[in-house]
Structures are given as C-alpha cells and as structure tokens.
C-alpha atoms as a PDB file:
ATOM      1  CA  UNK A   1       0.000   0.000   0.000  1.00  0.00           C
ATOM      2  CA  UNK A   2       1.412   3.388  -1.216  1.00  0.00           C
ATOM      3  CA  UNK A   3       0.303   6.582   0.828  1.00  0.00           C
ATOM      4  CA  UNK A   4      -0.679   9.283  -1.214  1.00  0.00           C
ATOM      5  CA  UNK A   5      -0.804  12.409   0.905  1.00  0.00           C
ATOM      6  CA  UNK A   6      -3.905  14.597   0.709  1.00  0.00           C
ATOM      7  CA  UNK A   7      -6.500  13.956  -1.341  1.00  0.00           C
ATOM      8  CA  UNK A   8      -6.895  17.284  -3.852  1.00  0.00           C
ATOM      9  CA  UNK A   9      -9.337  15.996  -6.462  1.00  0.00           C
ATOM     10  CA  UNK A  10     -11.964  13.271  -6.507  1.00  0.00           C
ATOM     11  CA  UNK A  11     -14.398  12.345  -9.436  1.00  0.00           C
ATOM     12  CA  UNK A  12     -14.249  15.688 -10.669  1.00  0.00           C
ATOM     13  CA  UNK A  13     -14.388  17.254  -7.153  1.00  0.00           C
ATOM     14  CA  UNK A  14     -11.943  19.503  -5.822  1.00  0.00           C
ATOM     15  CA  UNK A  15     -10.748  18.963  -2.765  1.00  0.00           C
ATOM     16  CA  UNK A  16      -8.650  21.760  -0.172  1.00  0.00           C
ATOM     17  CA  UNK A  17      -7.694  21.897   3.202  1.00  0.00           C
ATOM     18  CA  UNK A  18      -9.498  24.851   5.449  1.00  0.00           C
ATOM     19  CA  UNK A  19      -9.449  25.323   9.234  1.00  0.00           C
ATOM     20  CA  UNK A  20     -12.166  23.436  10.332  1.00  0.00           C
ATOM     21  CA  UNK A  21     -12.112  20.666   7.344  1.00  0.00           C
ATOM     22  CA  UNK A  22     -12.419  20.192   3.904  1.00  0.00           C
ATOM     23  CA  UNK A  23     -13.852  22.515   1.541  1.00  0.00           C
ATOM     24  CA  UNK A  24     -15.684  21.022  -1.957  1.00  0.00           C
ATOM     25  CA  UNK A  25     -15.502  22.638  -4.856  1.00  0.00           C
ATOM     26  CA  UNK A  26     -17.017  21.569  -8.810  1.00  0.00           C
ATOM     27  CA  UNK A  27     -15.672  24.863 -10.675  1.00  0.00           C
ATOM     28  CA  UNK A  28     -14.381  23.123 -13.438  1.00  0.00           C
ATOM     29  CA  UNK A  29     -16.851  20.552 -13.489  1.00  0.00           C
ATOM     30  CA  UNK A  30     -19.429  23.936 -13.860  1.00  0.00           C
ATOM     31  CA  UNK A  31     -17.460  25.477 -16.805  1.00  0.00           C
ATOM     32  CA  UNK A  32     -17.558  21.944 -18.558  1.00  0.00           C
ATOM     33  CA  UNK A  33     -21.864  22.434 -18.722  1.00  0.00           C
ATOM     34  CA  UNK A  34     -21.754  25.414 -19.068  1.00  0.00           C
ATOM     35  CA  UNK A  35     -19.269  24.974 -22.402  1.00  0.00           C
ATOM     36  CA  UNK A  36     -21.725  22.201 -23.323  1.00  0.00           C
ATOM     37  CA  UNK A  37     -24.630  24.349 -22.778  1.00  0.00           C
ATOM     38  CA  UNK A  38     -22.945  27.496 -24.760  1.00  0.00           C
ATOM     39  CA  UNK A  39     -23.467  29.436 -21.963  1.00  0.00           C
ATOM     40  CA  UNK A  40     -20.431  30.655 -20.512  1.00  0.00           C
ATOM     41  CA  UNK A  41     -21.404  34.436 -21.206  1.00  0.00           C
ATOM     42  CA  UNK A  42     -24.408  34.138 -19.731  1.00  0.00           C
ATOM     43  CA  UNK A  43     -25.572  36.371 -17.192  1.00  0.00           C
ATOM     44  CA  UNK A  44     -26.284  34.467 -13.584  1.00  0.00           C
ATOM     45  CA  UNK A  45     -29.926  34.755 -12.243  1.00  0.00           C
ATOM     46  CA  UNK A  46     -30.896  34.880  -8.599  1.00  0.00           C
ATOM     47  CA  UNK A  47     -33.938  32.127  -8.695  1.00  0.00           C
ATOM     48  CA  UNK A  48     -32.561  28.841 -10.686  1.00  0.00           C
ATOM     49  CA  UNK A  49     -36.564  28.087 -11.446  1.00  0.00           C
ATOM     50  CA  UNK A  50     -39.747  30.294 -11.982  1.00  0.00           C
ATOM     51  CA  UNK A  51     -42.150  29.961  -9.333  1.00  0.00           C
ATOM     52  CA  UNK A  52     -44.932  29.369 -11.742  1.00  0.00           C
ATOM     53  CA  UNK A  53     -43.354  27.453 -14.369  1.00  0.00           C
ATOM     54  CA  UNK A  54     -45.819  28.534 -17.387  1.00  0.00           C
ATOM     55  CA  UNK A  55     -46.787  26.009 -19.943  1.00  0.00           C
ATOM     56  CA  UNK A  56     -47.265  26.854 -23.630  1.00  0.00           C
ATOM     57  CA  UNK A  57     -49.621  25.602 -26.024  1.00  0.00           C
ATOM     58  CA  UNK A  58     -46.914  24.814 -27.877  1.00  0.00           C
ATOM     59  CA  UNK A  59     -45.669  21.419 -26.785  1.00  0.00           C
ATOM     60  CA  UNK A  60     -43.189  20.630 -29.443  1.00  0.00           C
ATOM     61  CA  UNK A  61     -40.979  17.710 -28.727  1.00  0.00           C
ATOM     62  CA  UNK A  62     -37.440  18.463 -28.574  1.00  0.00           C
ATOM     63  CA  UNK A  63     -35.484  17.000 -31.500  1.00  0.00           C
ATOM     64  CA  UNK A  64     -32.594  15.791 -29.714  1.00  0.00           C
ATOM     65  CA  UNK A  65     -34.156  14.631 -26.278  1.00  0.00           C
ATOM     66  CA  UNK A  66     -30.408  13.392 -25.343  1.00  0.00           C
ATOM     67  CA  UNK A  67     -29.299  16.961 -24.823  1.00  0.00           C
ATOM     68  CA  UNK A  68     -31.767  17.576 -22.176  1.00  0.00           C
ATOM     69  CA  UNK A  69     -30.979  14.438 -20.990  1.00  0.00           C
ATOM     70  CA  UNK A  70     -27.019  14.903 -20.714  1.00  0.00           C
ATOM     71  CA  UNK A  71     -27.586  18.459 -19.159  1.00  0.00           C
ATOM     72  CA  UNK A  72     -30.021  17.460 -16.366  1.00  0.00           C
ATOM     73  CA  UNK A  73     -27.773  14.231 -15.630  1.00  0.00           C
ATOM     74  CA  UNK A  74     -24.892  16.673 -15.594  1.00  0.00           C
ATOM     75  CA  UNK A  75     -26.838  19.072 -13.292  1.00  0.00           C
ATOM     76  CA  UNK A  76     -27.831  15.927 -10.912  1.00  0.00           C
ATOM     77  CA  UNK A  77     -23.893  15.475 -10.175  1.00  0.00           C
ATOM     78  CA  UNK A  78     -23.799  19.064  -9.476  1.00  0.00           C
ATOM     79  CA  UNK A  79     -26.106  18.940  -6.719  1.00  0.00           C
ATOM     80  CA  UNK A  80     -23.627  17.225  -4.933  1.00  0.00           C
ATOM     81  CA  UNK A  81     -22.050  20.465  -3.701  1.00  0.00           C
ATOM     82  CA  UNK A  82     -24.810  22.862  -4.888  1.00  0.00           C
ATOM     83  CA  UNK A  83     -27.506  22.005  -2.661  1.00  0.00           C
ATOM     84  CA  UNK A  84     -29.634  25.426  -3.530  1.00  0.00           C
ATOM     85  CA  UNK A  85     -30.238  23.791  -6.953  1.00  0.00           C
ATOM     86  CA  UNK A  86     -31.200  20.014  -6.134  1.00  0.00           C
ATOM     87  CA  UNK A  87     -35.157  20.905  -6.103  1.00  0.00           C
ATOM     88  CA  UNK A  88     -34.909  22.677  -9.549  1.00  0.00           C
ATOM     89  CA  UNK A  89     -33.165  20.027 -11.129  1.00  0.00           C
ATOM     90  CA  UNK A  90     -34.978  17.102  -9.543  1.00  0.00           C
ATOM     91  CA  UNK A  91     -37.911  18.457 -11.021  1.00  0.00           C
ATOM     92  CA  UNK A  92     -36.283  18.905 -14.508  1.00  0.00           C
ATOM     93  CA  UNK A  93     -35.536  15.728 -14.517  1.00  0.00           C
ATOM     94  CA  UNK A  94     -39.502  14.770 -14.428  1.00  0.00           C
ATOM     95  CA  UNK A  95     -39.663  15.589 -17.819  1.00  0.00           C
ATOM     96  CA  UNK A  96     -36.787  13.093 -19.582  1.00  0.00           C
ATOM     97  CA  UNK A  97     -38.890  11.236 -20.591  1.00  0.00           C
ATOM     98  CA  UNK A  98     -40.749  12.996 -23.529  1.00  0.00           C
ATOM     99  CA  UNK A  99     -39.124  16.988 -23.322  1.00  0.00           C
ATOM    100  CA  UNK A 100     -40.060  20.135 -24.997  1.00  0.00           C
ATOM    101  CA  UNK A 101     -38.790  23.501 -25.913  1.00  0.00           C
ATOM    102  CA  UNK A 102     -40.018  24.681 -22.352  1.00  0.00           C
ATOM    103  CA  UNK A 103     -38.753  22.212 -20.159  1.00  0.00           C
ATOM    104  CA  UNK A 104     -35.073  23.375 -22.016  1.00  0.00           C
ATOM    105  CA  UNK A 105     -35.194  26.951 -21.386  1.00  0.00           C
ATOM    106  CA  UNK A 106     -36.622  25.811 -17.602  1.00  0.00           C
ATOM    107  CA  UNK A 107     -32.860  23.294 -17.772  1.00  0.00           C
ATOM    108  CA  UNK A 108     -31.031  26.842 -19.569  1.00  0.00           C
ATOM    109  CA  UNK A 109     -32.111  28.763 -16.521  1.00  0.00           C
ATOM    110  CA  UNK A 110     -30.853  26.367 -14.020  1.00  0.00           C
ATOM    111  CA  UNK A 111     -27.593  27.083 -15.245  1.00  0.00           C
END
C-alpha cells in the first residue's frame, strides 16, 4: 500500500484543506456544462426556477431529447455540492422522458 498524501481531487471534485475541514468545490466541473450548454457568457440569475413554471400551447418535442438528458444528468452530479439547486433540477428531470422547448429553457435557466 502506497500513501498518497492529501486527497486534492476526486471524481471531478476539488478537494482543499481549510481550518475546520475540507472545503468542496465543482468549478471546473461547472465550466464543462456550461461549455456544453454554450453558456459561458451568460448572465447568472438569482432564482434557478420560476415559481410558476408557465406552460405553452406549444408542446413541441425536442429534437434531440439526449441533450436535455445529458444536461439534467450533468446538473444531478452538481447537486452534490450545490444544494440550492437540487429541487430545480430534480424536477427537470420529471420531464426526460418525452421533453419540450419549455422544459429546455426551464434546464437553460438552471444554469
């Protein structure tokens, strides 16, 4: 058995040393989706999901379901050190089964 020293990154999770124990950190792993996302010059928002999310008559199916898919699975990792945003994109994730323009702008604001 080989000891390593401290750990400093973990499955994409960065890992430092404060004063009273270790501080997480996914700021690359947030850049990534937000590269994938082409959204990296984006202006944040305050509230990561309307209140009211509002439905349009307009329910067309996206055309490429698997890029919804890959940014809410992306956005479930997250979660794992952005607890503010697990309720937002637990209930994104509602809609992989069948999504639609909507439910990708509600993903796009998550972000």
């Amino acid at each position: 058995m080989k000891d390593l020293d401290q750990i400093h990154h973990f499955l994409g999770i960065e890992i430092s040393q404060i004063f009273d124990g270790p501080h997480l950190s996914q700021s690359h792993y947030v850049v990534t989706i937000l590269e994938r996302a082409n959204m990296v010059d984006c202006k944040p928002i305050s509230t990561p999901l309307e209140a009211k999310t509002r439905t349009s008559s307009n329910n067309v199916l996206l055309e490429d379901p698997s890029y919804f898919r890959g940014l809410v699975g992306a956005l479930q990792y997250l979660t794992l050190t952005r607890l503010d945003l697990s309720y937002s994109v637990n209930y994104a994730s509602q809609f992989m089964h069948a999504p639609i323009v909507v439910h990708l702008k509600m993903v796009r604001r998550i972000h």
